[in-house]
Protein backbone atom coordinates (compact mmCIF):
# COMPACT_ATOMS: atom_id res chain seq x y z
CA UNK A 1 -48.48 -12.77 4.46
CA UNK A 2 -52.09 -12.45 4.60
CA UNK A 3 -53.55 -10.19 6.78
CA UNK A 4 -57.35 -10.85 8.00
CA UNK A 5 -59.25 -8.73 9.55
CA UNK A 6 -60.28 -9.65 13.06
CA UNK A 7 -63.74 -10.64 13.85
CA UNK A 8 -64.54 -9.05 17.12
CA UNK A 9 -63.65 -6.96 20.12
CA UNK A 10 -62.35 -9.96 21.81
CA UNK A 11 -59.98 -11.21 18.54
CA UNK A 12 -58.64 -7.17 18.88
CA UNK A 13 -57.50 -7.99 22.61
CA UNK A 14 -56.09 -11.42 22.04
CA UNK A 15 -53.93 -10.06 18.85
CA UNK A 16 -52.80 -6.97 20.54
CA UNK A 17 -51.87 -9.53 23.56
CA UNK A 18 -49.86 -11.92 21.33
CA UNK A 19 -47.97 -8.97 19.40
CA UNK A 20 -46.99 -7.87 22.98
CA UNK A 21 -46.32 -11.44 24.28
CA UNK A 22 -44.18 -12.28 20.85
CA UNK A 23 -42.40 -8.78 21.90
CA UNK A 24 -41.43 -9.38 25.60
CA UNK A 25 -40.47 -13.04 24.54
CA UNK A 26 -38.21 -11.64 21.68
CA UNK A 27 -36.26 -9.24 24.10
CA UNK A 28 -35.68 -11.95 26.45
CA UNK A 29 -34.10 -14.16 23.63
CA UNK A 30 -32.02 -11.53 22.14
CA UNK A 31 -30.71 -10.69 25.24
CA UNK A 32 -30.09 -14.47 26.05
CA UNK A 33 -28.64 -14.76 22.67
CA UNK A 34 -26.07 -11.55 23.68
CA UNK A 35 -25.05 -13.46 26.64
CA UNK A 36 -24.31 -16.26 25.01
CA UNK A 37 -22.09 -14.67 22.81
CA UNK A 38 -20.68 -12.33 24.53
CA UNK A 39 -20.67 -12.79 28.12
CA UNK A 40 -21.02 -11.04 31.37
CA UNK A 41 -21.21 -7.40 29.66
CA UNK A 42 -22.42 -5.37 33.04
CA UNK A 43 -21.24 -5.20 36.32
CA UNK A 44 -24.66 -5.85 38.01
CA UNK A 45 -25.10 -9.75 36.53
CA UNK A 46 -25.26 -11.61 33.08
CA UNK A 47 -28.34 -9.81 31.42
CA UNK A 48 -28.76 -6.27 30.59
CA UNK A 49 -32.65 -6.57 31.15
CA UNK A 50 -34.86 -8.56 33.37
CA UNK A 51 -34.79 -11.58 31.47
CA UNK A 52 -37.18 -13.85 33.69
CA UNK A 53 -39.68 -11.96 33.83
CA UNK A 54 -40.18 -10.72 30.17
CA UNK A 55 -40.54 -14.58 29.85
CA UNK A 56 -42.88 -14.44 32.49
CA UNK A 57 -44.85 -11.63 31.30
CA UNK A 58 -44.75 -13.63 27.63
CA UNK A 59 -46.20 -16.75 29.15
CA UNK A 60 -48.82 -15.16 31.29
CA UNK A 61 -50.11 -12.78 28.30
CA UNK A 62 -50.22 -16.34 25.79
CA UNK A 63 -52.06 -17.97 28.65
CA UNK A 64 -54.46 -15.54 28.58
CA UNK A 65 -54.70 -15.70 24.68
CA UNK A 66 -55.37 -19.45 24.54
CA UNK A 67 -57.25 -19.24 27.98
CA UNK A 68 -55.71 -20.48 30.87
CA UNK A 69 -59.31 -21.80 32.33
CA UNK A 70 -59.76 -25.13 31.90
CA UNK A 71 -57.34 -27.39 34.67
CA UNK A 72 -56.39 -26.79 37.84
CA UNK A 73 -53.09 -26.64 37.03
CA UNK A 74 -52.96 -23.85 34.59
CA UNK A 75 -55.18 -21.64 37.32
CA UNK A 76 -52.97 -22.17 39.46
CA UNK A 77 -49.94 -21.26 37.15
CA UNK A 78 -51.25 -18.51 35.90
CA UNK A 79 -51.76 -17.40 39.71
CA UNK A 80 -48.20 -17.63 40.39
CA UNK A 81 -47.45 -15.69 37.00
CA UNK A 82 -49.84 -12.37 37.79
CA UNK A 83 -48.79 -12.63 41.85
CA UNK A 84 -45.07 -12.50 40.77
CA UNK A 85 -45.37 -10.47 38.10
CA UNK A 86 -47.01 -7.86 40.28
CA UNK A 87 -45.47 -4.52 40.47
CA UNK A 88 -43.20 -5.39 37.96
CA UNK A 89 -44.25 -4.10 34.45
């Protein structure tokens, strides 16, 4: 793997925001993946974490790494993603 170094302040953010967006996406699948292997493990519902919205979170932190400006559309997405995701994290 080759690391380079990033160019600015802004390349800092963005990397730090994918490493964290790669990590809540990650802990969603794995506990997806446990589910599907091993079932309903807990008494209050299928997933041990809050599956959704790690995926959520993921989306809305790669949106803001590839820049959700640009359509209608993906403003208005990404306002659904930071209302619901208020509170949460």
């Amino acid at each position: 793997m080759i690391d380079i170094p990033p160019e600015n302040d802004a390349e800092v953010k963005n990397r730090d925001l994918a490493i964290a967006a790669a990590s809540q996406a990650a802990d969603a699948c794995a506990e997806l993946l446990r589910f599907a292997r091993e079932g309903d493990g807990v008494m209050t519902g299928p997933f041990t974490t809050e599956v959704v919205e790690q995926l959520l979170d993921a989306a809305k932190m790669a949106m803001e790494v590839e820049g959700w400006q640009g359509s209608e559309e993906r403003t208005q997405v990404y306002g659904a993603l930071v209302k619901f995701l208020e509170g949460w994290a």
